[in-house]
C-alpha atoms as a PDB file:
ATOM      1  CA  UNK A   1     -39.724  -5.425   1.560  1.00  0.00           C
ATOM      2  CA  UNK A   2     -40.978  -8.302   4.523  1.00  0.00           C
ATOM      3  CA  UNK A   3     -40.336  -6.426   7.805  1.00  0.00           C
ATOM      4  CA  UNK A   4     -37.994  -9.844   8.559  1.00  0.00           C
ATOM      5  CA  UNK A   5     -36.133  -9.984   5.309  1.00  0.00           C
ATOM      6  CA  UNK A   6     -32.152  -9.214   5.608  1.00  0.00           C
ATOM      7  CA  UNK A   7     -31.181  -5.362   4.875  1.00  0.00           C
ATOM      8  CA  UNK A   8     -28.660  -5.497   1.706  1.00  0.00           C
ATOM      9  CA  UNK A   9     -25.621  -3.524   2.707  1.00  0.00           C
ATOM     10  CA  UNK A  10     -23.582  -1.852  -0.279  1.00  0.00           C
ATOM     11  CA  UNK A  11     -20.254  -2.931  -0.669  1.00  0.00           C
ATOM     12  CA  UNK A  12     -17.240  -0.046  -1.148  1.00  0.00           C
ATOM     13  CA  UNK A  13     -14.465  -1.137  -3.108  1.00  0.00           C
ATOM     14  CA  UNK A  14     -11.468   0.568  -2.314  1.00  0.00           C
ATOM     15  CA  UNK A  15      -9.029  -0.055  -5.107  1.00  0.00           C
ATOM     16  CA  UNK A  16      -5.496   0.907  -4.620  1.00  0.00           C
ATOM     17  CA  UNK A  17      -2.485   0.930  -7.310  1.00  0.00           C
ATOM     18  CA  UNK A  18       0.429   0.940  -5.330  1.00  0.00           C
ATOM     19  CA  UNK A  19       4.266   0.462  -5.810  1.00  0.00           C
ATOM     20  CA  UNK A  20       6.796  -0.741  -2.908  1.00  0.00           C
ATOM     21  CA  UNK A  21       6.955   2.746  -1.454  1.00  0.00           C
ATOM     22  CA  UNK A  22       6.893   3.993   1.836  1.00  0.00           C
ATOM     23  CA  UNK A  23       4.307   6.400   1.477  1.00  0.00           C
ATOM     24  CA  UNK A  24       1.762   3.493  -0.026  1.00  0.00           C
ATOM     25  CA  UNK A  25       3.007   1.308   3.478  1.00  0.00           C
ATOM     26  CA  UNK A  26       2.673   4.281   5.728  1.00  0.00           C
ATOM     27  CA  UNK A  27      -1.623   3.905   4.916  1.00  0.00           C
ATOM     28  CA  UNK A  28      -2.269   0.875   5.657  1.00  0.00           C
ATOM     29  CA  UNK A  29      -2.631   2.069   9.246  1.00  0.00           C
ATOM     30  CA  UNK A  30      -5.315   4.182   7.588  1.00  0.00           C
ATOM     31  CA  UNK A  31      -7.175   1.414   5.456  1.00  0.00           C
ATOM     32  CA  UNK A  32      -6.814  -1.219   8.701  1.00  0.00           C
ATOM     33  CA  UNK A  33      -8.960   1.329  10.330  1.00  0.00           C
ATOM     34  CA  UNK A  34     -11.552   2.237   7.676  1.00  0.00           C
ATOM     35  CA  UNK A  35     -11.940  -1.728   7.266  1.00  0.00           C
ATOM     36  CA  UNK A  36     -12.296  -1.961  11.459  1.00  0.00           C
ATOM     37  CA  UNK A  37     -15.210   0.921  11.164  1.00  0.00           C
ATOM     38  CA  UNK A  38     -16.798  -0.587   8.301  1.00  0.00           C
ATOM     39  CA  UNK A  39     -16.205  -3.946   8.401  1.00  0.00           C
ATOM     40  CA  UNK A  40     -17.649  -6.660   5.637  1.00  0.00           C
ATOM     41  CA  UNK A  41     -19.333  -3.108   4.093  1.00  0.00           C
ATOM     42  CA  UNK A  42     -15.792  -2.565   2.625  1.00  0.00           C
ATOM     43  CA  UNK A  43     -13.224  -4.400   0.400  1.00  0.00           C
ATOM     44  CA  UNK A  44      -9.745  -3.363  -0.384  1.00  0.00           C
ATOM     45  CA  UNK A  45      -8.286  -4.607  -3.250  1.00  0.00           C
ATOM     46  CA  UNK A  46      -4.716  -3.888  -3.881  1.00  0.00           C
ATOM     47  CA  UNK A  47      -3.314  -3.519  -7.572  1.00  0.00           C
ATOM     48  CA  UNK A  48       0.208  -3.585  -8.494  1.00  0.00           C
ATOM     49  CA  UNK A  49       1.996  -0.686  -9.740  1.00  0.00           C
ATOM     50  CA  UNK A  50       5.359  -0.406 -11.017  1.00  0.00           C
ATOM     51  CA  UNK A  51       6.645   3.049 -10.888  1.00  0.00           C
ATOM     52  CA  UNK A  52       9.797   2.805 -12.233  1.00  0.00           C
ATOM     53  CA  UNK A  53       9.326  -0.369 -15.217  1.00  0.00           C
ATOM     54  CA  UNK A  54      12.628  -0.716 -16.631  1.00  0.00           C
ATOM     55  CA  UNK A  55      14.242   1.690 -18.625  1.00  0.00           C
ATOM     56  CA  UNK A  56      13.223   3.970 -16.447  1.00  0.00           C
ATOM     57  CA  UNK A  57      16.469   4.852 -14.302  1.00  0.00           C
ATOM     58  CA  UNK A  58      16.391   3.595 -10.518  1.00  0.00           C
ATOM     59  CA  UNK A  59      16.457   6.841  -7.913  1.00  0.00           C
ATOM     60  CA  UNK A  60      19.803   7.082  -6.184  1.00  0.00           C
ATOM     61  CA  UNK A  61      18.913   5.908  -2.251  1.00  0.00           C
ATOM     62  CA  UNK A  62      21.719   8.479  -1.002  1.00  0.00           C
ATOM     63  CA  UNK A  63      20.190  11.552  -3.720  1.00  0.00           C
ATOM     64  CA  UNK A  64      19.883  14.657  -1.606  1.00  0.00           C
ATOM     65  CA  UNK A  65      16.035  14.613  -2.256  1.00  0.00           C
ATOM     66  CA  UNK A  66      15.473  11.072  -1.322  1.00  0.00           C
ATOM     67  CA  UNK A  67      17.364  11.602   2.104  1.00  0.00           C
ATOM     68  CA  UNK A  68      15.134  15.288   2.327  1.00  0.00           C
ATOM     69  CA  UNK A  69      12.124  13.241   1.170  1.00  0.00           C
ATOM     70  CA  UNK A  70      12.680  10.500   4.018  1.00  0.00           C
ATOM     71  CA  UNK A  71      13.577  13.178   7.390  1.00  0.00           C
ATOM     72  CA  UNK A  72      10.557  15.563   6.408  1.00  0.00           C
ATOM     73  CA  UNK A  73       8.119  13.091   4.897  1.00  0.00           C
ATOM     74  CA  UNK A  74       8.278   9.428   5.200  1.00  0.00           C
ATOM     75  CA  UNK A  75       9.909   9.247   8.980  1.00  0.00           C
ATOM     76  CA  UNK A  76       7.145  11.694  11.020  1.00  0.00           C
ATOM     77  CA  UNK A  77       4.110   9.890   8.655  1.00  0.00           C
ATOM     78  CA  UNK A  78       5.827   6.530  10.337  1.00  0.00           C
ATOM     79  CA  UNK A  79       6.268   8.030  14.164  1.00  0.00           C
ATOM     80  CA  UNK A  80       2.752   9.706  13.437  1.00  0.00           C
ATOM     81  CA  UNK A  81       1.272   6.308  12.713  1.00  0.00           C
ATOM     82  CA  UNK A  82       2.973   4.480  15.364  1.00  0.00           C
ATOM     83  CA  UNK A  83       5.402   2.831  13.071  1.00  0.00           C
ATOM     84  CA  UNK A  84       9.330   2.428  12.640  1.00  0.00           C
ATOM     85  CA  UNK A  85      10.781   2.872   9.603  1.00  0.00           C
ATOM     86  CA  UNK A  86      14.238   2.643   8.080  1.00  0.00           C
ATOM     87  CA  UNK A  87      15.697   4.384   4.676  1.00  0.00           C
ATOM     88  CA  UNK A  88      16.527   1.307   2.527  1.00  0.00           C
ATOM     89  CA  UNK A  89      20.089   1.154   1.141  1.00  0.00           C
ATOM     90  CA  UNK A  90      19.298   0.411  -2.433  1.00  0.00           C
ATOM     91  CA  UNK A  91      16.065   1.462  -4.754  1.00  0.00           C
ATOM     92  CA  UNK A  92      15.250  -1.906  -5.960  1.00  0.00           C
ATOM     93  CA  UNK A  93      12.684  -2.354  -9.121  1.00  0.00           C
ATOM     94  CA  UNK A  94       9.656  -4.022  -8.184  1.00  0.00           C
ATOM     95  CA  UNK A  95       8.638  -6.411 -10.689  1.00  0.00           C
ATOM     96  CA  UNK A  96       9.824  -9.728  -9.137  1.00  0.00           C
ATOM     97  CA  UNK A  97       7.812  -8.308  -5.629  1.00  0.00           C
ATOM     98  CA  UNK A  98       4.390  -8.503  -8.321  1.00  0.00           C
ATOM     99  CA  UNK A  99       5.063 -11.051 -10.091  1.00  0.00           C
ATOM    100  CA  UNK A 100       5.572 -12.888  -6.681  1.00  0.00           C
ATOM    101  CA  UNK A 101       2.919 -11.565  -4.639  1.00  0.00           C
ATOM    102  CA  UNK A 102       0.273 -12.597  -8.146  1.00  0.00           C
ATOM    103  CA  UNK A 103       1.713 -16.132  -8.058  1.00  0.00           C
ATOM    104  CA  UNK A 104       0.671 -16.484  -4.464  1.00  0.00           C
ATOM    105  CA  UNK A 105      -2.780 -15.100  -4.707  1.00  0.00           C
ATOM    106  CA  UNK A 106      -3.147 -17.497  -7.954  1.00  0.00           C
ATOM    107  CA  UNK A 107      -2.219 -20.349  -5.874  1.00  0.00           C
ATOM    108  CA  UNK A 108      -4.261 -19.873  -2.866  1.00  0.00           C
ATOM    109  CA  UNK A 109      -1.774 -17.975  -0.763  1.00  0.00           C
END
């Protein structure tokens, strides 16, 4: 290798499958700072994941373990992070969210 020739850097892929969930929000704080440390050396490519595809049933928002999951999980992982978060009222299915977010990318967005 020429002493003045350009040092090839290895690129990391990080490749995430993720659903509209708190818990998959609640990194990005995480991956915002991997990419800041790293920098071009590391490329995040997000994947779409539908955890509940139709017939699976919906959770019920107001479900004992959802409200449980939220106090002790989801709410000091946001404060933690620096971030304010807010139980949603409804579990929605997130297939129009994909198929949205892919029809932006495809056009440029």
């Amino acid at each position: 290798m020429a002493a003045n020739s350009a040092r090839s850097l290895s690129l990391l892929y990080v490749d995430i499958l993720s659903d509209l969930c708190p818990f998959c929000y609640l990194e990005t704080p995480v991956l915002d700072q991997l990419c800041s440390a790293y920098g071009e050396a590391v490329e995040i490519r997000w994947h779409a994941f539908e955890l509940r595809p139709k017939p699976t049933p919906l959770l019920d928002p107001n479900s004992e373990t959802i409200v449980n999951s939220w106090e002790n999980s989801v709410q000091p992982l946001a404060a933690e992070r620096g971030l304010t978060m807010r139980m949603p009222p409804v579990a929605p299915r997130s297939r129009k969210a994909f198929e949205t977010a892919m029809f932006a990318r495809e056009s440029g967005c």
